[in-house]
N, C-alpha and C. Protein backbone atom coordinates (compact mmCIF):
# COMPACT_ATOMS: atom_id res chain seq x y z
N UNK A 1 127.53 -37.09 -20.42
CA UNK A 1 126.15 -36.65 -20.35
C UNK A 1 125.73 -36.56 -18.89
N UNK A 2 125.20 -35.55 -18.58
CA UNK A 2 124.47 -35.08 -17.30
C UNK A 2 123.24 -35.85 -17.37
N UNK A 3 122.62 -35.79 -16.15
CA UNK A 3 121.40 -35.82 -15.55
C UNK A 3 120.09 -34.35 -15.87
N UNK A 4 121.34 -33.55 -16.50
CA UNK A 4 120.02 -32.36 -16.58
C UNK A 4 120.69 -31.89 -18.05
N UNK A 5 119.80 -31.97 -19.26
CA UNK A 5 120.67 -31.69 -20.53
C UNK A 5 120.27 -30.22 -20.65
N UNK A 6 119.41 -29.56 -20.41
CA UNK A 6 119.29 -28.28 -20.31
C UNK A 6 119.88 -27.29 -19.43
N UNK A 7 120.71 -26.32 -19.79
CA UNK A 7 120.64 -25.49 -19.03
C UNK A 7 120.64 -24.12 -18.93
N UNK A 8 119.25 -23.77 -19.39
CA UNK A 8 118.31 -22.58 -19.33
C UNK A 8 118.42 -21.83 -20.75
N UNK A 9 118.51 -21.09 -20.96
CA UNK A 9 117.22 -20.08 -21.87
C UNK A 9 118.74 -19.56 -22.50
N UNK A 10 118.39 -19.56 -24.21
CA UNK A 10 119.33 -19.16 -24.56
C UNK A 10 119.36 -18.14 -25.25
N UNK A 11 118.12 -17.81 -25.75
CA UNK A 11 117.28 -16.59 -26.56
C UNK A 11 115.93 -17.08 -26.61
N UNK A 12 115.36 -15.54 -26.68
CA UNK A 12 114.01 -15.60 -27.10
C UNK A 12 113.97 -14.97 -28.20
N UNK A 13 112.73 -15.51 -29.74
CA UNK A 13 112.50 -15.05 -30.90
C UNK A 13 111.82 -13.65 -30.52
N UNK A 14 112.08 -13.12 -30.97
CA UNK A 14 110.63 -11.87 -31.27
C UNK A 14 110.67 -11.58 -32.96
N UNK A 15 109.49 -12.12 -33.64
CA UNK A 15 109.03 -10.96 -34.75
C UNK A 15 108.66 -9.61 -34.48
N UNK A 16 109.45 -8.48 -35.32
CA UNK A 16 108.46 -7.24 -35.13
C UNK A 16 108.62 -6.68 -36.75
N UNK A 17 107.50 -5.30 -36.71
CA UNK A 17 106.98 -5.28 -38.09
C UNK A 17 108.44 -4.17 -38.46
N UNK A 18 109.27 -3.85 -37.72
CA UNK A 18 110.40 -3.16 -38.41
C UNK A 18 111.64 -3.36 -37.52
N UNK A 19 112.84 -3.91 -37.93
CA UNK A 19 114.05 -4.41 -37.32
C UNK A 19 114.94 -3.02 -36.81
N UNK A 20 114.76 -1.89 -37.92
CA UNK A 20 115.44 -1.10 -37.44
C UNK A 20 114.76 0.17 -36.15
N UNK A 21 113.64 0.27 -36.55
CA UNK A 21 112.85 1.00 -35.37
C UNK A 21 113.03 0.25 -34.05
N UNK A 22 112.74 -1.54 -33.98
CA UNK A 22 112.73 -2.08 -32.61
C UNK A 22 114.20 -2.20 -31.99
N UNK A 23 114.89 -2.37 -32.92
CA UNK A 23 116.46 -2.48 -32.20
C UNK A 23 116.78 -0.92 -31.87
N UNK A 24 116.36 0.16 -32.61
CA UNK A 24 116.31 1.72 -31.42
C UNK A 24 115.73 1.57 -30.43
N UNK A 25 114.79 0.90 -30.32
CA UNK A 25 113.66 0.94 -28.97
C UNK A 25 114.41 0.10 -28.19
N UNK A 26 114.86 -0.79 -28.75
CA UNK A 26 115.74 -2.00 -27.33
C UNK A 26 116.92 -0.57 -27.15
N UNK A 27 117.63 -0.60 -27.70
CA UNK A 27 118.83 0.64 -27.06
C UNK A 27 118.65 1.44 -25.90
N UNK A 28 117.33 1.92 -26.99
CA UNK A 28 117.23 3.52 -26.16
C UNK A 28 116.38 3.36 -24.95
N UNK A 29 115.24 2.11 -25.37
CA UNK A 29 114.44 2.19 -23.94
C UNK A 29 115.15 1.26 -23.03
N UNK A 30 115.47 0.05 -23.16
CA UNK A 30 116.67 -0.98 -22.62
C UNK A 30 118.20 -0.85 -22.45
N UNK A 31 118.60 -0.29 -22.95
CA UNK A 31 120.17 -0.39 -23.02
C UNK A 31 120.92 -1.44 -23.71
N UNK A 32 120.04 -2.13 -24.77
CA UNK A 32 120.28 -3.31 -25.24
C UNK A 32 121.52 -2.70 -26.25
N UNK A 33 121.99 -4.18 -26.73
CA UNK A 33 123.59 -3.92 -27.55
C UNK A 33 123.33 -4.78 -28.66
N UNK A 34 123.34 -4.49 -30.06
CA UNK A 34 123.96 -5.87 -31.12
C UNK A 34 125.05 -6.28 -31.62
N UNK A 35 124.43 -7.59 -31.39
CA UNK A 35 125.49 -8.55 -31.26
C UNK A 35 125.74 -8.81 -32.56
N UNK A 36 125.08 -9.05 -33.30
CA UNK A 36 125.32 -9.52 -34.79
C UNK A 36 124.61 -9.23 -35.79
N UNK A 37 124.44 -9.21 -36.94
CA UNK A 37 122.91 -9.71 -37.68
C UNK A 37 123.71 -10.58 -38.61
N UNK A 38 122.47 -11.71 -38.77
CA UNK A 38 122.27 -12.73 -39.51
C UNK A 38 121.55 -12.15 -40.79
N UNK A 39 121.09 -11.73 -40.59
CA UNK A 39 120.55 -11.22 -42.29
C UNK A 39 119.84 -10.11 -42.42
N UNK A 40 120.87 -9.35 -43.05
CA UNK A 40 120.64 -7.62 -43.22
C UNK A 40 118.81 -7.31 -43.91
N UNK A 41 118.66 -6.37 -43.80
CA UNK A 41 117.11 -5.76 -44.14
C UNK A 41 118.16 -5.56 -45.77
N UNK A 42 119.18 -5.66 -46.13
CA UNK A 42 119.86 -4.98 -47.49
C UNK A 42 120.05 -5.67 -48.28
N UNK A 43 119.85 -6.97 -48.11
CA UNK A 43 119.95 -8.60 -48.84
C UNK A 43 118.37 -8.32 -49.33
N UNK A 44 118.28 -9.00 -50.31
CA UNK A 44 116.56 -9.11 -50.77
C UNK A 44 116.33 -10.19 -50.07
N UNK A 45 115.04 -9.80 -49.22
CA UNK A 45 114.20 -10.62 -48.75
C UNK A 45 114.14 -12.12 -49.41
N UNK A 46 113.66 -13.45 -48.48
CA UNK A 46 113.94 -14.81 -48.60
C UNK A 46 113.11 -15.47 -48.25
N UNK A 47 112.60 -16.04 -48.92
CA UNK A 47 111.69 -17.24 -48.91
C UNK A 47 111.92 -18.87 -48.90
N UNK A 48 111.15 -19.87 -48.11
CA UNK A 48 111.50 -21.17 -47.91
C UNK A 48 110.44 -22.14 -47.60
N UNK A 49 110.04 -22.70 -48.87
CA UNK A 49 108.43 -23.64 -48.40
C UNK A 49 109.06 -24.33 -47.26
N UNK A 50 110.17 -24.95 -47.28
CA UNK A 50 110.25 -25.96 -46.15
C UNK A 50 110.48 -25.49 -44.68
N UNK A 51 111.00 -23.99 -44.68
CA UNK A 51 111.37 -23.27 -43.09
C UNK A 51 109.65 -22.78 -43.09
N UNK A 52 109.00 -22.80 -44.19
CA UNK A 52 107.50 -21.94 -44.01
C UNK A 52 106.40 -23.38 -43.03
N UNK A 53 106.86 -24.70 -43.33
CA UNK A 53 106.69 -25.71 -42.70
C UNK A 53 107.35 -26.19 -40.97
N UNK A 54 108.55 -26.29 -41.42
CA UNK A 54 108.98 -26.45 -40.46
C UNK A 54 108.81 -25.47 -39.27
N UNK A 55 108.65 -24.25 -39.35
CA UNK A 55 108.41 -23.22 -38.09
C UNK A 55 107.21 -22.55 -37.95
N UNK A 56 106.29 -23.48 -38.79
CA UNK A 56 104.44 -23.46 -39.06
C UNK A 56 104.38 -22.06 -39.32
N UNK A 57 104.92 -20.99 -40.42
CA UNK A 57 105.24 -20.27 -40.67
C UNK A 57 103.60 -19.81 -42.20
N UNK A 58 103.54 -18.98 -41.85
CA UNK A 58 102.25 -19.02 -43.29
C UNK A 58 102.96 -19.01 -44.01
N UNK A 59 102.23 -20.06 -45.27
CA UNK A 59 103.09 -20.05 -46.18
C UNK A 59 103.44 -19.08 -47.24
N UNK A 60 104.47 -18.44 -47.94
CA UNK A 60 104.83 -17.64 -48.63
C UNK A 60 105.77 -16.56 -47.81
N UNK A 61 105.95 -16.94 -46.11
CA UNK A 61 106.79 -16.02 -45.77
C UNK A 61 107.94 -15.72 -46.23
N UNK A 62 108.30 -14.19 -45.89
CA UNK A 62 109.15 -13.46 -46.44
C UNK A 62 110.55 -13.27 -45.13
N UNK A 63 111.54 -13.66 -45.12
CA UNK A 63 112.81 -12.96 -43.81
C UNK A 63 113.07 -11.59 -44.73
N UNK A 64 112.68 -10.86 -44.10
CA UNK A 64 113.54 -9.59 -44.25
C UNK A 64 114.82 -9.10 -43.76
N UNK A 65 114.83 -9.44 -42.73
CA UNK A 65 115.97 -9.03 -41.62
C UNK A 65 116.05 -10.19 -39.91
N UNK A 66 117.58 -10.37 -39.81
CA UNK A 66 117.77 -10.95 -38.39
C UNK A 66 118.51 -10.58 -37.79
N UNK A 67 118.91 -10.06 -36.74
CA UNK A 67 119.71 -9.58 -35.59
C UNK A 67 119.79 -10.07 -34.06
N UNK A 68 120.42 -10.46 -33.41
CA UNK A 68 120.88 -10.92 -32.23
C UNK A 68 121.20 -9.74 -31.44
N UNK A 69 120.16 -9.17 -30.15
CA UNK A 69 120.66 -8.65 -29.66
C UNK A 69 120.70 -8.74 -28.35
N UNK A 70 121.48 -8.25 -27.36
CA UNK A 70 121.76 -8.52 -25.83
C UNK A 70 120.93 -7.16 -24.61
N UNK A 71 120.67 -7.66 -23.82
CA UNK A 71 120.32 -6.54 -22.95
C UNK A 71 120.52 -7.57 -21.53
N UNK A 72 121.71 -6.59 -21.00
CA UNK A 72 122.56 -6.85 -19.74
C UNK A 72 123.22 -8.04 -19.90
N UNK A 73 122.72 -8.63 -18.87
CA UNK A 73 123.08 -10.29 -18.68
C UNK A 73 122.24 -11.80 -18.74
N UNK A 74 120.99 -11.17 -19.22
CA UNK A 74 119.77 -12.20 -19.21
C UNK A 74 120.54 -13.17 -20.65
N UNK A 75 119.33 -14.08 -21.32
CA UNK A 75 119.49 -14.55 -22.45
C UNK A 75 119.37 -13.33 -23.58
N UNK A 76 119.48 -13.75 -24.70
CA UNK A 76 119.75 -12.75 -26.15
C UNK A 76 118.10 -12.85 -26.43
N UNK A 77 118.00 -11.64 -26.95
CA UNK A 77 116.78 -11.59 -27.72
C UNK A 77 117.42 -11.56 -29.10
N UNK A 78 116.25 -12.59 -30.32
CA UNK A 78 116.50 -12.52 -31.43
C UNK A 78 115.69 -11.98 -32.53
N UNK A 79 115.95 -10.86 -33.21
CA UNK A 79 114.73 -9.69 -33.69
C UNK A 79 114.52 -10.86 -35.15
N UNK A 80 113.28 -11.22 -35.43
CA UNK A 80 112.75 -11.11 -36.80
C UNK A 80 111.84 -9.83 -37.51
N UNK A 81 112.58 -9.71 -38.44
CA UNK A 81 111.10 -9.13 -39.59
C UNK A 81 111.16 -9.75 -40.16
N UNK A 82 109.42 -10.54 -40.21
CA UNK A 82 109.05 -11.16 -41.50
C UNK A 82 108.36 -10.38 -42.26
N UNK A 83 107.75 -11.10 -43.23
CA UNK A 83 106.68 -10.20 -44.47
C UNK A 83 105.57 -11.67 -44.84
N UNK A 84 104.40 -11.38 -44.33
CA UNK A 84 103.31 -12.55 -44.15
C UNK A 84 101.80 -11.94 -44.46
N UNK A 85 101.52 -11.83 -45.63
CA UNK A 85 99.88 -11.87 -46.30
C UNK A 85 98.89 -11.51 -44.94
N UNK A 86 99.08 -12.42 -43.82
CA UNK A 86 98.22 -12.60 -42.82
C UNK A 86 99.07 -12.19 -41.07
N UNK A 87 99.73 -11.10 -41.33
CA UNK A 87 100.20 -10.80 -39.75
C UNK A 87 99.68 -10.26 -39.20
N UNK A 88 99.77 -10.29 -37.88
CA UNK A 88 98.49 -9.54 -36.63
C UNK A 88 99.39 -9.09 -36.00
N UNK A 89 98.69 -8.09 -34.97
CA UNK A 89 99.39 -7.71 -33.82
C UNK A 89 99.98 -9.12 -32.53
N UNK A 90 100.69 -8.39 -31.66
CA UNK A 90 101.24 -9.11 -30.79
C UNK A 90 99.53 -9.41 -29.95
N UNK A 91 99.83 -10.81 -29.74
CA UNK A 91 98.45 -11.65 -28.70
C UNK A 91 98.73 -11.06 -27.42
N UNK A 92 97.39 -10.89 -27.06
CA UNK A 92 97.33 -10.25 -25.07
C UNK A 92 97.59 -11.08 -24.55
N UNK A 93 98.28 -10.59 -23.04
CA UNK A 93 98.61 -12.05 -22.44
C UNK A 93 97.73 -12.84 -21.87
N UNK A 94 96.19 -12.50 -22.41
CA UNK A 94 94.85 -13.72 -21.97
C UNK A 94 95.67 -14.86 -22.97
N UNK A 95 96.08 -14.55 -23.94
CA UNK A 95 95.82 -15.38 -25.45
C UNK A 95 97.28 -16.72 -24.57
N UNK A 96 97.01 -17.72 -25.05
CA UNK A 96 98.29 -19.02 -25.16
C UNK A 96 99.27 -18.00 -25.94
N UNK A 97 100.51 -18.71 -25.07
CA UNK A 97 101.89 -18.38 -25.50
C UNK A 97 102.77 -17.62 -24.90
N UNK A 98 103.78 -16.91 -25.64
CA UNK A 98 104.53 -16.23 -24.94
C UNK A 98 103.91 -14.99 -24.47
N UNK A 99 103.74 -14.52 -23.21
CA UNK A 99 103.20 -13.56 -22.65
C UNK A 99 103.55 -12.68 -22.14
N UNK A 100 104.84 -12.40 -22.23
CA UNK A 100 105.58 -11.00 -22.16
C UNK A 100 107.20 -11.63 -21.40
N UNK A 101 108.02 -10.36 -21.45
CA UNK A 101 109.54 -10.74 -21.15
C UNK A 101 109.83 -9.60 -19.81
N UNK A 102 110.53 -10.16 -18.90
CA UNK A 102 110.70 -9.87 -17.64
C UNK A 102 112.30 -8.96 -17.61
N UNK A 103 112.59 -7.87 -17.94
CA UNK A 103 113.71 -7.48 -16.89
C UNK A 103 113.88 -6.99 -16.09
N UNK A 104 115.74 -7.00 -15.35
CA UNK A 104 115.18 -6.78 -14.20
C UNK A 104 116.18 -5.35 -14.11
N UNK A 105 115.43 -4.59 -13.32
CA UNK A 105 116.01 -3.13 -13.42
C UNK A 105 116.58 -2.64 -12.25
N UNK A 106 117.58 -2.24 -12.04
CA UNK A 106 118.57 -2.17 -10.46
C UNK A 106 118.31 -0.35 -10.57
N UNK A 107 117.56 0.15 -11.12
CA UNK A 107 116.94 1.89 -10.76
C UNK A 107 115.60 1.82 -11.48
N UNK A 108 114.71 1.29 -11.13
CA UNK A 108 113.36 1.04 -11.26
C UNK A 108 112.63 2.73 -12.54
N UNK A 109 112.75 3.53 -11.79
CA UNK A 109 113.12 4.93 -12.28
C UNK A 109 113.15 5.38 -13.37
N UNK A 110 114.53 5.27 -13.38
CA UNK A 110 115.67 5.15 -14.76
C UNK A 110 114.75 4.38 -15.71
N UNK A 111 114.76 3.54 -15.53
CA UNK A 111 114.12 2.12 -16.71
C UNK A 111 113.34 2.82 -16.99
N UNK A 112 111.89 3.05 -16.31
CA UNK A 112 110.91 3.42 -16.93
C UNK A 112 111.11 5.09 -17.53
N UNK A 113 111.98 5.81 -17.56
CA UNK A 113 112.02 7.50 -18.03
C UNK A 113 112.52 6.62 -19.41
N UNK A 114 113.57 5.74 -19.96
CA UNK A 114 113.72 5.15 -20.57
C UNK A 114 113.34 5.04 -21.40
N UNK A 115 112.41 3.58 -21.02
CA UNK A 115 111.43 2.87 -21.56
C UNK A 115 110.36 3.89 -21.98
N UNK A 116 109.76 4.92 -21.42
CA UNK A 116 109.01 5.92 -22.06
C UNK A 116 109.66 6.85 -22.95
N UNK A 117 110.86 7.53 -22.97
CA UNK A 117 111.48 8.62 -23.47
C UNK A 117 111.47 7.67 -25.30
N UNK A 118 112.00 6.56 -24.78
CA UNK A 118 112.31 5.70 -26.23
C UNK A 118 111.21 5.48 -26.92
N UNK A 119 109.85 5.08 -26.48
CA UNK A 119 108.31 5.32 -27.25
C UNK A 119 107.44 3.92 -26.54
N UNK A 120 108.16 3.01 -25.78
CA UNK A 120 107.05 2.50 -24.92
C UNK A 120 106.28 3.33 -24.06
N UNK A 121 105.13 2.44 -23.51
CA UNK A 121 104.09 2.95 -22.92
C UNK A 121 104.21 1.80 -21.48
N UNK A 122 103.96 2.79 -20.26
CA UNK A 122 103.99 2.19 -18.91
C UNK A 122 102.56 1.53 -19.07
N UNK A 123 101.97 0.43 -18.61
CA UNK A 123 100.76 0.12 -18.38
C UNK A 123 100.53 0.18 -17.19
N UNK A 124 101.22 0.27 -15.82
CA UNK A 124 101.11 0.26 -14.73
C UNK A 124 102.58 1.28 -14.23
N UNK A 125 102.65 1.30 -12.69
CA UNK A 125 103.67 2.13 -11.90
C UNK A 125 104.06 0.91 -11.04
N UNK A 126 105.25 0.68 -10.62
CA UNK A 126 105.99 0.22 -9.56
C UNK A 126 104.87 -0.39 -8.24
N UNK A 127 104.54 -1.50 -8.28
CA UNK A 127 104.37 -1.71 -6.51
C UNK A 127 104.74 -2.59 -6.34
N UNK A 128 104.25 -3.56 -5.46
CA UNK A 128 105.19 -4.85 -4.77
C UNK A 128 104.28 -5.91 -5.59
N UNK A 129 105.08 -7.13 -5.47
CA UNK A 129 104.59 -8.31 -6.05
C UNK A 129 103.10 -8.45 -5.32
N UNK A 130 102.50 -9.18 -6.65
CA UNK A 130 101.41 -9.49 -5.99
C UNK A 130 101.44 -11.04 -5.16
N UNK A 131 102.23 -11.98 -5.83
CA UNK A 131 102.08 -13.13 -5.04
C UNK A 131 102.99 -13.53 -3.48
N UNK A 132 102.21 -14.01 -2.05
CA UNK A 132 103.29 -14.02 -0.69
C UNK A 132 104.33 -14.82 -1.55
N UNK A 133 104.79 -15.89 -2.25
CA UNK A 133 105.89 -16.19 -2.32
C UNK A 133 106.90 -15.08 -2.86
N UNK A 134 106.70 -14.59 -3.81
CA UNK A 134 107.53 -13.02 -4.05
C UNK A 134 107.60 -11.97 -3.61
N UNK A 135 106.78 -12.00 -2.39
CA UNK A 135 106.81 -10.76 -2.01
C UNK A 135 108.28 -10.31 -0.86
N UNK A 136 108.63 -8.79 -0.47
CA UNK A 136 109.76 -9.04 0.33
C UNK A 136 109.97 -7.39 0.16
N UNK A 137 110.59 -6.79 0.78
CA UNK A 137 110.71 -5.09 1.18
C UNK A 137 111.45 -4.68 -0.20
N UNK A 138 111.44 -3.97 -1.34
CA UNK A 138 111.70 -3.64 -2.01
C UNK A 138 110.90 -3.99 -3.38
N UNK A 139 110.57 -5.29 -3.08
CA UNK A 139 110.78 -6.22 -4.49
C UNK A 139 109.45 -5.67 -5.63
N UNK A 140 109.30 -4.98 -6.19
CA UNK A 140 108.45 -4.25 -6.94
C UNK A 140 108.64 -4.55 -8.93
N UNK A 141 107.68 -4.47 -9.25
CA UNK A 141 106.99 -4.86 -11.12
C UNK A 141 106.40 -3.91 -11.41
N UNK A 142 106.60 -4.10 -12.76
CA UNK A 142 105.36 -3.03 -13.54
C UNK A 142 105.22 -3.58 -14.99
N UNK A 143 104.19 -3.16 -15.64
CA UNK A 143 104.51 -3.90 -17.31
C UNK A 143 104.54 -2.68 -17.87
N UNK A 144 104.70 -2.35 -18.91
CA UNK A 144 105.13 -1.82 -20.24
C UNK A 144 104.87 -2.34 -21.54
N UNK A 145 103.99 -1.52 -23.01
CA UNK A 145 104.17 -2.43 -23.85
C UNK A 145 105.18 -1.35 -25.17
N UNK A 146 105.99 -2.52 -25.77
CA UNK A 146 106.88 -1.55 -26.87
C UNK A 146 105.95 -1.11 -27.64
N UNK A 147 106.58 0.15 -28.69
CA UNK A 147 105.65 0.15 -29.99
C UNK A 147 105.01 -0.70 -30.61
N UNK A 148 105.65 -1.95 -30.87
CA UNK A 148 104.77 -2.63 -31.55
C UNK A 148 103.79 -3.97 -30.49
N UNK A 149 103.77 -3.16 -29.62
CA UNK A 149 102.82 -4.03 -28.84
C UNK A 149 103.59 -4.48 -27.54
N UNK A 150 104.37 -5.17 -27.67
CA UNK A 150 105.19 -6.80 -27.27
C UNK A 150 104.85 -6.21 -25.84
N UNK A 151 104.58 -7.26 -25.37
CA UNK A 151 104.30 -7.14 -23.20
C UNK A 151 105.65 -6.81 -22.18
N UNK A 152 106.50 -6.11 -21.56
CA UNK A 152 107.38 -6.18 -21.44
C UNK A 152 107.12 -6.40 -19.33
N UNK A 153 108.06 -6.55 -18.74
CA UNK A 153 107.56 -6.54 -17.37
C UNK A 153 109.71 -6.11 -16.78
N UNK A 154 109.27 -5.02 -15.75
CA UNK A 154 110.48 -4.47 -15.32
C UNK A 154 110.11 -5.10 -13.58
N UNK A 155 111.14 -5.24 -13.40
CA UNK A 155 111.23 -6.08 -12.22
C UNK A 155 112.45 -5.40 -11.55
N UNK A 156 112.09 -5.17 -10.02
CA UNK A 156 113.32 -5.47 -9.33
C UNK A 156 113.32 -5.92 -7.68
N UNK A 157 114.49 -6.43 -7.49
CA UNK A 157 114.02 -7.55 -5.92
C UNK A 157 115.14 -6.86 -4.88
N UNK A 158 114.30 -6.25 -4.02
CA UNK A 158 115.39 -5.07 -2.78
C UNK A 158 116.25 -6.17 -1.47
N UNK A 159 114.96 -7.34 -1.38
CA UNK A 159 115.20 -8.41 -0.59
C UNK A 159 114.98 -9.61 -0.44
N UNK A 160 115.26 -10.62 -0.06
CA UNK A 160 115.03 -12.09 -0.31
C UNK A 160 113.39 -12.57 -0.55
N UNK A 161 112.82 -13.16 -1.35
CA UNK A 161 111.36 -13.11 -1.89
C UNK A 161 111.12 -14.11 -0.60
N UNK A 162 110.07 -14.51 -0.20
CA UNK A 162 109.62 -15.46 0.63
C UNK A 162 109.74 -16.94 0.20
N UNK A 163 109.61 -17.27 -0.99
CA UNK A 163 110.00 -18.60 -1.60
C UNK A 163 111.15 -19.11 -1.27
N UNK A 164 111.87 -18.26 -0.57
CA UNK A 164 113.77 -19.11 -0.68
C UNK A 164 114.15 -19.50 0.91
N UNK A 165 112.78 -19.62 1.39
CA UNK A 165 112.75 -20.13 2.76
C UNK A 165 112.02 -21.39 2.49
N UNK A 166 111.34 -21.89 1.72
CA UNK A 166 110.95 -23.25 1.57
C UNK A 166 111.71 -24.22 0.13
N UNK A 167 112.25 -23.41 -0.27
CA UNK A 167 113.46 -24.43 -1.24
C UNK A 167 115.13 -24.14 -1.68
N UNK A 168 115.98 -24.65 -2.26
CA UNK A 168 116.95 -23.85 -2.14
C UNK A 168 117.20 -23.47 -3.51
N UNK A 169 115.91 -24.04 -4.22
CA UNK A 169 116.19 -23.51 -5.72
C UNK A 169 116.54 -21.47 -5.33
N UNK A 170 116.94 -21.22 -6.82
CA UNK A 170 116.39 -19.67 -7.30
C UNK A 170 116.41 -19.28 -7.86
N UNK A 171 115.78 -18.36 -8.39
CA UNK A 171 115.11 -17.28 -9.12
C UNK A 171 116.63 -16.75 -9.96
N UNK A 172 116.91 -16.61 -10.71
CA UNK A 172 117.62 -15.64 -11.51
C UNK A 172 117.66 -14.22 -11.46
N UNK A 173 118.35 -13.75 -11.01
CA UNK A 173 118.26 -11.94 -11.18
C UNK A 173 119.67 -11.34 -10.79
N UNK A 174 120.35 -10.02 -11.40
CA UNK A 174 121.35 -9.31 -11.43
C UNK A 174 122.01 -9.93 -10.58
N UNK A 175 121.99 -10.43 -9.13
CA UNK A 175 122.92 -10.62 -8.26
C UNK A 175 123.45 -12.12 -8.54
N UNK A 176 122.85 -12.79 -9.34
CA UNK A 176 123.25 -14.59 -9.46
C UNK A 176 124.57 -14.37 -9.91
């Protein structure tokens, strides 16, 4: 046993309201790949008072479908469709919680003709970070939201951010 039992991010969940539309949109706007599915949209849907508990799930939810999929080299995204009496859209990122997913794009460009051609929507264009610790000659963001909402943020870093002069931690991105 280590001193540090974590080490880092191994997937993130996403529910969306259709497995096979969002895994086109990861492809076509991302370049994303699947990896697996855990449980086909072709199985009849599944129900579980105790997973409807355990993952504070409303109760009577439905799994329709699960899939594992990859885009580049980050962690896996993991697609749910559920089926829930009471589902909403994806929360703004005022709201608590997860508030959108960061990649990082080595043709800034590209991504976004992409990310639009596939059926997201740019919410912003390319400029430089807003905060001095990130900032640095290239290093430019933008957000994006998919069809079904979800917050997305394209990132890319041309040169060393200003933060890596006061620690020797870092940041994660294509070149690690």
């Amino acid at each position: 046993m280590t001193g540090r039992p974590l080490r880092g991010i191994n997937h993130v969940g996403v529910t969306v309201p259709d497995i096979e539309a969002a895994t086109t949109f990861l492809i076509e706007g991302l370049g994303a790949r699947v990896i697996y599915e855990s449980f086909s949209p072709d199985q009849p849907p599944q129900g579980n008072p105790d997973l409807d508990r355990e993952l504070n799930l409303a109760p009577g939810t439905q799994l329709v479908a699960t899939r594992m999929i990859q885009v580049g080299t980050g962690p896996d995204i993991e697609l749910f469709q559920l089926k829930a009496d009471d589902q909403r859209p994806a929360a703004r990122p005022s709201d608590f919680g997860l508030q959108h997913l960061a990649f990082y794009a080595d043709d800034m460009d590209e991504a976004i003709r992409r990310f639009e051609t596939a059926g997201g929507t740019m919410l912003s264009r390319p400029k430089p970070f807003l905060f001095p610790m990130e900032q640095g000659e290239g290093n430019l963001f933008c957000y994006g939201q998919t069809p079904w909402r979800m917050m997305i943020e394209l990132i890319t870093v041309g040169s060393p951010m200003a933060y890596e002069h006061e620690t020797p931690l870092r940041r994660w991105h294509a070149h690690s």
